[in-house]
PDB file of N, CA and C in Angstrom:
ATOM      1  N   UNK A   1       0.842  -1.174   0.000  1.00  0.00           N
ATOM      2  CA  UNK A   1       0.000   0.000   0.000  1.00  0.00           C
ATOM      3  C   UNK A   1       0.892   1.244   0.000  1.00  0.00           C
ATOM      4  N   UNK A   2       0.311   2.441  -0.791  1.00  0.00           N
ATOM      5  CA  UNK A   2       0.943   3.711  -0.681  1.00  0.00           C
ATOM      6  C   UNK A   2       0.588   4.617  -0.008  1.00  0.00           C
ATOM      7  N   UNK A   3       1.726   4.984   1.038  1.00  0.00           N
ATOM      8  CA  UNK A   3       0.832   5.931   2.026  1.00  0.00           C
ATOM      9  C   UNK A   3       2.519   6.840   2.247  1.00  0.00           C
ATOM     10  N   UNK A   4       1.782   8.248   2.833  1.00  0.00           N
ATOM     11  CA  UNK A   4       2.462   9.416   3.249  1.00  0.00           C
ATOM     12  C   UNK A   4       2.530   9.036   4.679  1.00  0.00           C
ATOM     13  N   UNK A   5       4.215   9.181   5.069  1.00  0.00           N
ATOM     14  CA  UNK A   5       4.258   9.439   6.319  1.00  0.00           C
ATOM     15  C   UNK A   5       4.355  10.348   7.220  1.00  0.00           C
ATOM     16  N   UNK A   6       4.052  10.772   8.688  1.00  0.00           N
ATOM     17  CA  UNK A   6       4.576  12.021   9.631  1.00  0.00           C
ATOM     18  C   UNK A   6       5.009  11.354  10.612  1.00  0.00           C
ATOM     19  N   UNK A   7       5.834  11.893  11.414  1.00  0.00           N
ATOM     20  CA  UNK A   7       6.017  11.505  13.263  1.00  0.00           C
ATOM     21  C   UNK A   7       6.228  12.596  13.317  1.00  0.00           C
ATOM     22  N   UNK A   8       5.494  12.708  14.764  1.00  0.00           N
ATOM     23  CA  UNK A   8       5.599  14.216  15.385  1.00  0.00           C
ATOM     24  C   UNK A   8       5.004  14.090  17.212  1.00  0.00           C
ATOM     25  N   UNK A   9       5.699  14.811  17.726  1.00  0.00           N
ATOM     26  CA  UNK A   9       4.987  14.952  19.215  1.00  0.00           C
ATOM     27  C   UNK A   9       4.333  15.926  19.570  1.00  0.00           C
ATOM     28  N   UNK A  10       3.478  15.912  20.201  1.00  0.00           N
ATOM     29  CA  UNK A  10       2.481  16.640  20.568  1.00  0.00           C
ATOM     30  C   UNK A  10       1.709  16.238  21.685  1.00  0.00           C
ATOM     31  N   UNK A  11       0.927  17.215  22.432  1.00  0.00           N
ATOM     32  CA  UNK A  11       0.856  17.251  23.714  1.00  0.00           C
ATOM     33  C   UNK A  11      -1.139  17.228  23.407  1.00  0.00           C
ATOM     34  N   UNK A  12      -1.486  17.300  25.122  1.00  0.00           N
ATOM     35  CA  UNK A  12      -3.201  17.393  24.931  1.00  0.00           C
ATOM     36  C   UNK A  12      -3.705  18.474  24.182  1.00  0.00           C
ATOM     37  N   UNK A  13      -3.079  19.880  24.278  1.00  0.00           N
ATOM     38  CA  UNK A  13      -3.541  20.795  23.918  1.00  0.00           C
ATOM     39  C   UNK A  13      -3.791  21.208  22.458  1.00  0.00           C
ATOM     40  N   UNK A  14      -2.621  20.114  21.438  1.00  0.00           N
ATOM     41  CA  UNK A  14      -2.385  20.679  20.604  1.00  0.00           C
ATOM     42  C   UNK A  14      -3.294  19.703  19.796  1.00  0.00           C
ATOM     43  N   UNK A  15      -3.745  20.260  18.247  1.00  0.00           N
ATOM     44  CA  UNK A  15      -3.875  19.596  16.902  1.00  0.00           C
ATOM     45  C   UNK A  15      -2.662  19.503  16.019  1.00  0.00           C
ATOM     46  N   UNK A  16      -2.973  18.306  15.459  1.00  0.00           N
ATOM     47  CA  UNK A  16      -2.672  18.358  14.342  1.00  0.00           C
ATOM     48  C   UNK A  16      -2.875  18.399  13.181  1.00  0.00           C
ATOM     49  N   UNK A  17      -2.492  19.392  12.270  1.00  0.00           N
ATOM     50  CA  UNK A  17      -3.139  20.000  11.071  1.00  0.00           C
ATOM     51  C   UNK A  17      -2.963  19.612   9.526  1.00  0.00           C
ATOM     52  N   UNK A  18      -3.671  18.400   9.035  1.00  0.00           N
ATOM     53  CA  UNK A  18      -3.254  18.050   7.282  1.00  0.00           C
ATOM     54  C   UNK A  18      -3.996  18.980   6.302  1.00  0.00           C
ATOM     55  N   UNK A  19      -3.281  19.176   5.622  1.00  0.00           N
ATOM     56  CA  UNK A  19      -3.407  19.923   4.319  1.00  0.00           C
ATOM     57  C   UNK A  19      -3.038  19.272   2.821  1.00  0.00           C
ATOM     58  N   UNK A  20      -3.830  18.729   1.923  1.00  0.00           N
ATOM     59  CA  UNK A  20      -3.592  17.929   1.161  1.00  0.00           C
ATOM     60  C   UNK A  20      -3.536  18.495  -0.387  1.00  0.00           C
ATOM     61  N   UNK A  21      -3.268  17.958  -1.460  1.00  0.00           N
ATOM     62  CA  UNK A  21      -3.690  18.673  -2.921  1.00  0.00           C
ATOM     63  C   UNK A  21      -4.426  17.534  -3.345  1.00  0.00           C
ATOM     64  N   UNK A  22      -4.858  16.709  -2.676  1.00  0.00           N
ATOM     65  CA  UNK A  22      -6.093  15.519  -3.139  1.00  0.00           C
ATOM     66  C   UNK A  22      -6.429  14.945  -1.970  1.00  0.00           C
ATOM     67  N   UNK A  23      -8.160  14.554  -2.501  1.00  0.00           N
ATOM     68  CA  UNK A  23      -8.534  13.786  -1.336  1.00  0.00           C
ATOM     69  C   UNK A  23      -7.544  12.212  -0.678  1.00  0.00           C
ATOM     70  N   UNK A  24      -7.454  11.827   0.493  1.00  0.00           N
ATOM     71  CA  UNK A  24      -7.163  11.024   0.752  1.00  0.00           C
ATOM     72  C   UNK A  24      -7.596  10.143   1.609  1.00  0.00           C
ATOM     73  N   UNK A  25      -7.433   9.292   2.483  1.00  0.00           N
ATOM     74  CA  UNK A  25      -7.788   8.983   3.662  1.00  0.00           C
ATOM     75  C   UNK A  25      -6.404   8.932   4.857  1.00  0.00           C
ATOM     76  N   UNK A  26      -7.062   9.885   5.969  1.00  0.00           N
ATOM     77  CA  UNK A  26      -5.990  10.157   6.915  1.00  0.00           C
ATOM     78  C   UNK A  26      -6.266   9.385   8.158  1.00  0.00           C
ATOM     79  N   UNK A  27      -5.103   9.155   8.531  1.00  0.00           N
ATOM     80  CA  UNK A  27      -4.967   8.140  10.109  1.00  0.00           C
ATOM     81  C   UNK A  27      -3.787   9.020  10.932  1.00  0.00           C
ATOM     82  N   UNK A  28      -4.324   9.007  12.229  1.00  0.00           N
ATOM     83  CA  UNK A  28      -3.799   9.255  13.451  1.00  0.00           C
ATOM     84  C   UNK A  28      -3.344   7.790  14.420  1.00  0.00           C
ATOM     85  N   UNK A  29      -2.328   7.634  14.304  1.00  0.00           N
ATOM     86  CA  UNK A  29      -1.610   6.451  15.168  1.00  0.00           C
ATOM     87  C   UNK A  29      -0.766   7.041  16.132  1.00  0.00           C
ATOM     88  N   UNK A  30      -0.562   6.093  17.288  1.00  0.00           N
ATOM     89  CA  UNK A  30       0.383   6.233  18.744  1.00  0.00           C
ATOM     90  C   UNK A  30       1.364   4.771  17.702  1.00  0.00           C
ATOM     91  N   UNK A  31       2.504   5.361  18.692  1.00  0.00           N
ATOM     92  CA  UNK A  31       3.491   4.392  17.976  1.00  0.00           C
ATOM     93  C   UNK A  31       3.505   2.704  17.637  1.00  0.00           C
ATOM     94  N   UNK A  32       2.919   2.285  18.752  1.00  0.00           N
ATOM     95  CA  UNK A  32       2.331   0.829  19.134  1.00  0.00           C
ATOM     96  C   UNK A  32       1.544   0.607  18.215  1.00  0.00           C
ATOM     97  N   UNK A  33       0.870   1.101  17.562  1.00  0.00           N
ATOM     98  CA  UNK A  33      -0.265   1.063  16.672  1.00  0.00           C
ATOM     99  C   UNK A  33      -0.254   1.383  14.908  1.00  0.00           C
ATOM    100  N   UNK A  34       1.706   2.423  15.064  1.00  0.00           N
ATOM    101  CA  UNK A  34       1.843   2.528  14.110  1.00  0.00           C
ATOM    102  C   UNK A  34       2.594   0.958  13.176  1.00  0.00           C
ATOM    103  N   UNK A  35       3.590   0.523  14.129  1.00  0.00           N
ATOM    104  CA  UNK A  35       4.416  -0.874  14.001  1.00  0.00           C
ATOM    105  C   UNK A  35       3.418  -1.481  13.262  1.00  0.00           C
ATOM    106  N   UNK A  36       2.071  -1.748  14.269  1.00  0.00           N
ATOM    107  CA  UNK A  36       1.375  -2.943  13.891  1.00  0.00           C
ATOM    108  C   UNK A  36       0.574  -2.752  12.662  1.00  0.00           C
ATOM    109  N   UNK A  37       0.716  -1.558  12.197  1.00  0.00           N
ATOM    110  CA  UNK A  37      -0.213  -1.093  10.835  1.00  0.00           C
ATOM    111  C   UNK A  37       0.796  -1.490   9.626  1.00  0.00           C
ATOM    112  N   UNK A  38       2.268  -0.819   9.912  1.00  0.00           N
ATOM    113  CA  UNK A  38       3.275  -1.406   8.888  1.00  0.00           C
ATOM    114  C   UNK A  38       3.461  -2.669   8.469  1.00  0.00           C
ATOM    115  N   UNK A  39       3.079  -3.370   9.686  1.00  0.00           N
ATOM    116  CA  UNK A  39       3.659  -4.841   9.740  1.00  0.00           C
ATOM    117  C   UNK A  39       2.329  -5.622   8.731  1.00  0.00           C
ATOM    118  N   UNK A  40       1.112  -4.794   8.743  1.00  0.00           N
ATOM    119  CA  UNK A  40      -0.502  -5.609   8.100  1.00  0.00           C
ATOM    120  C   UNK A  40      -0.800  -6.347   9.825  1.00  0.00           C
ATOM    121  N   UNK A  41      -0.283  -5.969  10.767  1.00  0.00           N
ATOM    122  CA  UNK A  41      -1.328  -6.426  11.740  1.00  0.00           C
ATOM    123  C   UNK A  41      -2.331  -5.905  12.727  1.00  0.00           C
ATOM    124  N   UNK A  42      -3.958  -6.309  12.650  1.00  0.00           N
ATOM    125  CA  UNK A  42      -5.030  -5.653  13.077  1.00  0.00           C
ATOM    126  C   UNK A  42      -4.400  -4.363  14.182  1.00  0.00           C
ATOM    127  N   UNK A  43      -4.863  -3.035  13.863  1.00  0.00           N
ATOM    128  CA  UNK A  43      -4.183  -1.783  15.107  1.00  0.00           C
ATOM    129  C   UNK A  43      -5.751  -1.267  14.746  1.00  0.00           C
ATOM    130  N   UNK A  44      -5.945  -0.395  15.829  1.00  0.00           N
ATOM    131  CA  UNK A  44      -6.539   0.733  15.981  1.00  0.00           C
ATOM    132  C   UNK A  44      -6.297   2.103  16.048  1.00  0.00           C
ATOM    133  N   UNK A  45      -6.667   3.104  15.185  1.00  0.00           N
ATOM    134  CA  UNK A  45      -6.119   4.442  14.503  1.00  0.00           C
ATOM    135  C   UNK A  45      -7.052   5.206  15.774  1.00  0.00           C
ATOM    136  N   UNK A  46      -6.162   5.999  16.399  1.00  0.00           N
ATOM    137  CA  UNK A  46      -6.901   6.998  17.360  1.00  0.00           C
ATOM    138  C   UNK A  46      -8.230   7.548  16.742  1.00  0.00           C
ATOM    139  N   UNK A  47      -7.805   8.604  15.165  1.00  0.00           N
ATOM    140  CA  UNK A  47      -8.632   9.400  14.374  1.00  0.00           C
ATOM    141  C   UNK A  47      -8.236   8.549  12.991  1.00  0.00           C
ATOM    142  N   UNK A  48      -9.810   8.604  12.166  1.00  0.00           N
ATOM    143  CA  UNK A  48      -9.236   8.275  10.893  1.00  0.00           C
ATOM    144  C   UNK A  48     -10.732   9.338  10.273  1.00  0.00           C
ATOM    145  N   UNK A  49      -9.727   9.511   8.853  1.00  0.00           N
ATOM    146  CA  UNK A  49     -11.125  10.123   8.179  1.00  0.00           C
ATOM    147  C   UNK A  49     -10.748   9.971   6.854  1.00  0.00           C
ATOM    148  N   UNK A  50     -11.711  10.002   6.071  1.00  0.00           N
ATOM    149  CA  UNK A  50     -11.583   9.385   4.604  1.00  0.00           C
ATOM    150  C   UNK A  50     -12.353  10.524   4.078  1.00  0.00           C
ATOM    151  N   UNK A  51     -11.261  10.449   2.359  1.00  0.00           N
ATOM    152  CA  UNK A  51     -11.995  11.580   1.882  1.00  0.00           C
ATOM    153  C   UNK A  51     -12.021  12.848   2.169  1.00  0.00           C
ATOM    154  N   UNK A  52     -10.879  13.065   2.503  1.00  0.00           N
ATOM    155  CA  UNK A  52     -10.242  14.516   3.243  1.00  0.00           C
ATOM    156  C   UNK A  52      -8.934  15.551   2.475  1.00  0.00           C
ATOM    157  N   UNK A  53      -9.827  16.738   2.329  1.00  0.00           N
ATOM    158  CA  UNK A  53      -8.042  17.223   2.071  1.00  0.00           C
ATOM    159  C   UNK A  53      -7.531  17.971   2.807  1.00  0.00           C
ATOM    160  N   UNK A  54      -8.941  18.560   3.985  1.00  0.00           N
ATOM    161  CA  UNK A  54      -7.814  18.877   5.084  1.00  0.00           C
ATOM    162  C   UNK A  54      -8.583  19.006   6.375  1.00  0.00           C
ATOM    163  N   UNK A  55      -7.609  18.860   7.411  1.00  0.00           N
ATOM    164  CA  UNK A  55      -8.369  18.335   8.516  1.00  0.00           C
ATOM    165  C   UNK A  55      -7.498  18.845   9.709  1.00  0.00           C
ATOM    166  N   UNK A  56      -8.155  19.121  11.006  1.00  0.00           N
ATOM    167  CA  UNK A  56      -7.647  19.259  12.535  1.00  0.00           C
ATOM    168  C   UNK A  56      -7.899  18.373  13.176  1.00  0.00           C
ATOM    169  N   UNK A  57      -6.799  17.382  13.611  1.00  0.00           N
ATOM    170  CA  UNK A  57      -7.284  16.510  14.291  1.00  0.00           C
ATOM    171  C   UNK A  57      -6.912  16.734  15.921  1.00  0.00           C
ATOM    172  N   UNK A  58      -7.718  16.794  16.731  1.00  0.00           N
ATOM    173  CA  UNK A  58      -7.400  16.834  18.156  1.00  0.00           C
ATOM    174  C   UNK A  58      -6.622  15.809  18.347  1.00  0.00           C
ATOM    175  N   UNK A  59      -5.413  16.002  19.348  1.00  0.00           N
ATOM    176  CA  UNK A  59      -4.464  15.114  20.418  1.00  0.00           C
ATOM    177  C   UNK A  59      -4.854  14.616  21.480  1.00  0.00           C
ATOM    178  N   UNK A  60      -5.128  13.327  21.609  1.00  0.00           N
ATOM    179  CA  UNK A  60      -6.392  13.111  23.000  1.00  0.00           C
ATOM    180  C   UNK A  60      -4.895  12.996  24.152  1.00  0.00           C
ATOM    181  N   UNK A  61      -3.474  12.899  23.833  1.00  0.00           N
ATOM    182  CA  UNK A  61      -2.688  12.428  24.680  1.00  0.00           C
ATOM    183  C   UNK A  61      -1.507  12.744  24.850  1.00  0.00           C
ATOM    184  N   UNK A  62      -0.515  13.368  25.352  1.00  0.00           N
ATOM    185  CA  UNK A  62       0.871  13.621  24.905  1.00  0.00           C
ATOM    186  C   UNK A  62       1.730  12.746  24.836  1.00  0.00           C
ATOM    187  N   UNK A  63       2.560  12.304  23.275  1.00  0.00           N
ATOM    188  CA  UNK A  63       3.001  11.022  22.818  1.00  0.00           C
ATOM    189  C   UNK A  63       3.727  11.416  22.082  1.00  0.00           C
ATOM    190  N   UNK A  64       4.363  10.613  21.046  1.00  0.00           N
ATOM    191  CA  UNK A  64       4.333  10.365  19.739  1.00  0.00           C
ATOM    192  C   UNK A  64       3.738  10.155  18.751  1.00  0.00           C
ATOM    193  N   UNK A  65       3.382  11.047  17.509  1.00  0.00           N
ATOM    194  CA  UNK A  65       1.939  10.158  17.024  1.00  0.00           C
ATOM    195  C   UNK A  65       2.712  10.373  15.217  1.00  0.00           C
ATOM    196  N   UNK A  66       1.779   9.453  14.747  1.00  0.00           N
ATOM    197  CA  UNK A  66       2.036   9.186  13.838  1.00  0.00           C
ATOM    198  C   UNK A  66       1.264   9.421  12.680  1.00  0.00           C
ATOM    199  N   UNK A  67       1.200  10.423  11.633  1.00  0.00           N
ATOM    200  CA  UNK A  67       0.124  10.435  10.957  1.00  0.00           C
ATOM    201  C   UNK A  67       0.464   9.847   9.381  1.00  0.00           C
ATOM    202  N   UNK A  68      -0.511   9.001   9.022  1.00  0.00           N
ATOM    203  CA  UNK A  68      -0.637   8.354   7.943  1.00  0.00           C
ATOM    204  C   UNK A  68      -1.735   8.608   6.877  1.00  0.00           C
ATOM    205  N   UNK A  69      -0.595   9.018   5.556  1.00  0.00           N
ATOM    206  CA  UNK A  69      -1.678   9.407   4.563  1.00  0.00           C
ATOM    207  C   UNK A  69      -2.150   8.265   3.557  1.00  0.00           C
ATOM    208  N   UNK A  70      -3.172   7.476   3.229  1.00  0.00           N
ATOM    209  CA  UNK A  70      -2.958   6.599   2.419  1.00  0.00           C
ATOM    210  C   UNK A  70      -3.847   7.132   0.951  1.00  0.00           C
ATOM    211  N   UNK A  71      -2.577   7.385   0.299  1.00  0.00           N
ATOM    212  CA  UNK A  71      -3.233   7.152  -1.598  1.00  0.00           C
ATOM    213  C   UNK A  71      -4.488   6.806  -2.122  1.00  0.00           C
ATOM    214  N   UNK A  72      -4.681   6.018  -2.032  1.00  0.00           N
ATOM    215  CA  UNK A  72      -5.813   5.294  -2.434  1.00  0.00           C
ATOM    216  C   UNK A  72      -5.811   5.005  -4.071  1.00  0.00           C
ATOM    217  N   UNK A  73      -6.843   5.608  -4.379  1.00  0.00           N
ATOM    218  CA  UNK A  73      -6.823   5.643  -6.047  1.00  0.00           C
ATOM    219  C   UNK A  73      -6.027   6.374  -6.932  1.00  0.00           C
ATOM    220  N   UNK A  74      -5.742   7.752  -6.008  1.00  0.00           N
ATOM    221  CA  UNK A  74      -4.670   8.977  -6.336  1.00  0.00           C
ATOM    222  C   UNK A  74      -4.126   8.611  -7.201  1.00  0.00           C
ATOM    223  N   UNK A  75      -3.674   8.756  -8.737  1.00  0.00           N
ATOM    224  CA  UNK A  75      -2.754   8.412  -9.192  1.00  0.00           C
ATOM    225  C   UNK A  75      -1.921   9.597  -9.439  1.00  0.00           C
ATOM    226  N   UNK A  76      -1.782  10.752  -9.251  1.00  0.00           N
ATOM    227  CA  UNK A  76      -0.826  12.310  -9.593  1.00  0.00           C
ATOM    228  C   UNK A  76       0.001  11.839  -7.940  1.00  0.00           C
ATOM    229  N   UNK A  77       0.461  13.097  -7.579  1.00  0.00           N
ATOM    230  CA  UNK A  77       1.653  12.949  -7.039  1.00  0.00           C
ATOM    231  C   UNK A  77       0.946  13.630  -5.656  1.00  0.00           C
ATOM    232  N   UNK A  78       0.885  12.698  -4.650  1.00  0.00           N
ATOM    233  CA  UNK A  78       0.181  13.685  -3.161  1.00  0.00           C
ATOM    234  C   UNK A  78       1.009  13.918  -2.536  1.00  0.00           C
ATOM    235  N   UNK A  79       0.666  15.490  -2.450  1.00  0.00           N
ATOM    236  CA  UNK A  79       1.527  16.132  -1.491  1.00  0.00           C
ATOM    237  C   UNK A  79       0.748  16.847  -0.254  1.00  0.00           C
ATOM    238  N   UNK A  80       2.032  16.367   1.046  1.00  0.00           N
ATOM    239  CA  UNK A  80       0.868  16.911   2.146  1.00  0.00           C
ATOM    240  C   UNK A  80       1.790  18.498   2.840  1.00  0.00           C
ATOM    241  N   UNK A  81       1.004  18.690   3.351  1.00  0.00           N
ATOM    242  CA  UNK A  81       1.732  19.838   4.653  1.00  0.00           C
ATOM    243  C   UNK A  81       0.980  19.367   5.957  1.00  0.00           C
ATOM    244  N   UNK A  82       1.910  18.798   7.017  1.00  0.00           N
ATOM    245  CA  UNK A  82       1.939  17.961   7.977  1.00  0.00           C
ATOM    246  C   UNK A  82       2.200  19.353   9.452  1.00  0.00           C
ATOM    247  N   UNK A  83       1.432  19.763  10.176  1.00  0.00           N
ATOM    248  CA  UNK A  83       2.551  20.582  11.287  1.00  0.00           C
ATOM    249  C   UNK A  83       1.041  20.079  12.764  1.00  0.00           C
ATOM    250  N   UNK A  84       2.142  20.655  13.614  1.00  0.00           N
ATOM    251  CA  UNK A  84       1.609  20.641  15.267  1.00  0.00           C
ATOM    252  C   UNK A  84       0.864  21.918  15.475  1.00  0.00           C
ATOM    253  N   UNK A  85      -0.188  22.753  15.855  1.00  0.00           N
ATOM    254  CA  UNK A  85      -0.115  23.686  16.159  1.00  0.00           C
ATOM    255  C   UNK A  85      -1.324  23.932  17.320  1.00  0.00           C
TER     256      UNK A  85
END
């Protein structure tokens, strides 16, 4: 599968903010969850949303998190802008 990656830390207070040039479907992972997504084994995505080109996702936790863009049908070239704010 083709997917965009982020790691980034962030705390309760903060979002994190995708900005896309095509729809995609976006996932919010904690690290534990990111492994097991790479690997193809069953994880649970904090936030997911499909069909997005841009989105705030609340931080329920202060971690590491991981955000994952996946392609899908996309065939041009997706580009994201990934930040904490």
């Amino acid at each position: 599968m083709n997917y965009l990656h982020y790691k980034m830390k962030a705390e309760t207070q903060h979002y994190i903010k995708v900005e896309l040039n095509a729809r995609a479907t976006i996932k919010l992972l904690d690290t534990l969850n990111y492994f097991k997504y790479q690997s193809g084994k069953p994880y649970e995505a904090t936030s997911e949303y499909q069909n997005m080109i841009t989105i705030d996702m609340k931080v329920p936790f202060k971690s590491t998190w991981h955000v994952v863009i996946e392609h899908g049908d996309y065939r041009g070239i997706l580009k994201a802008n990934v930040k904490v704010v």
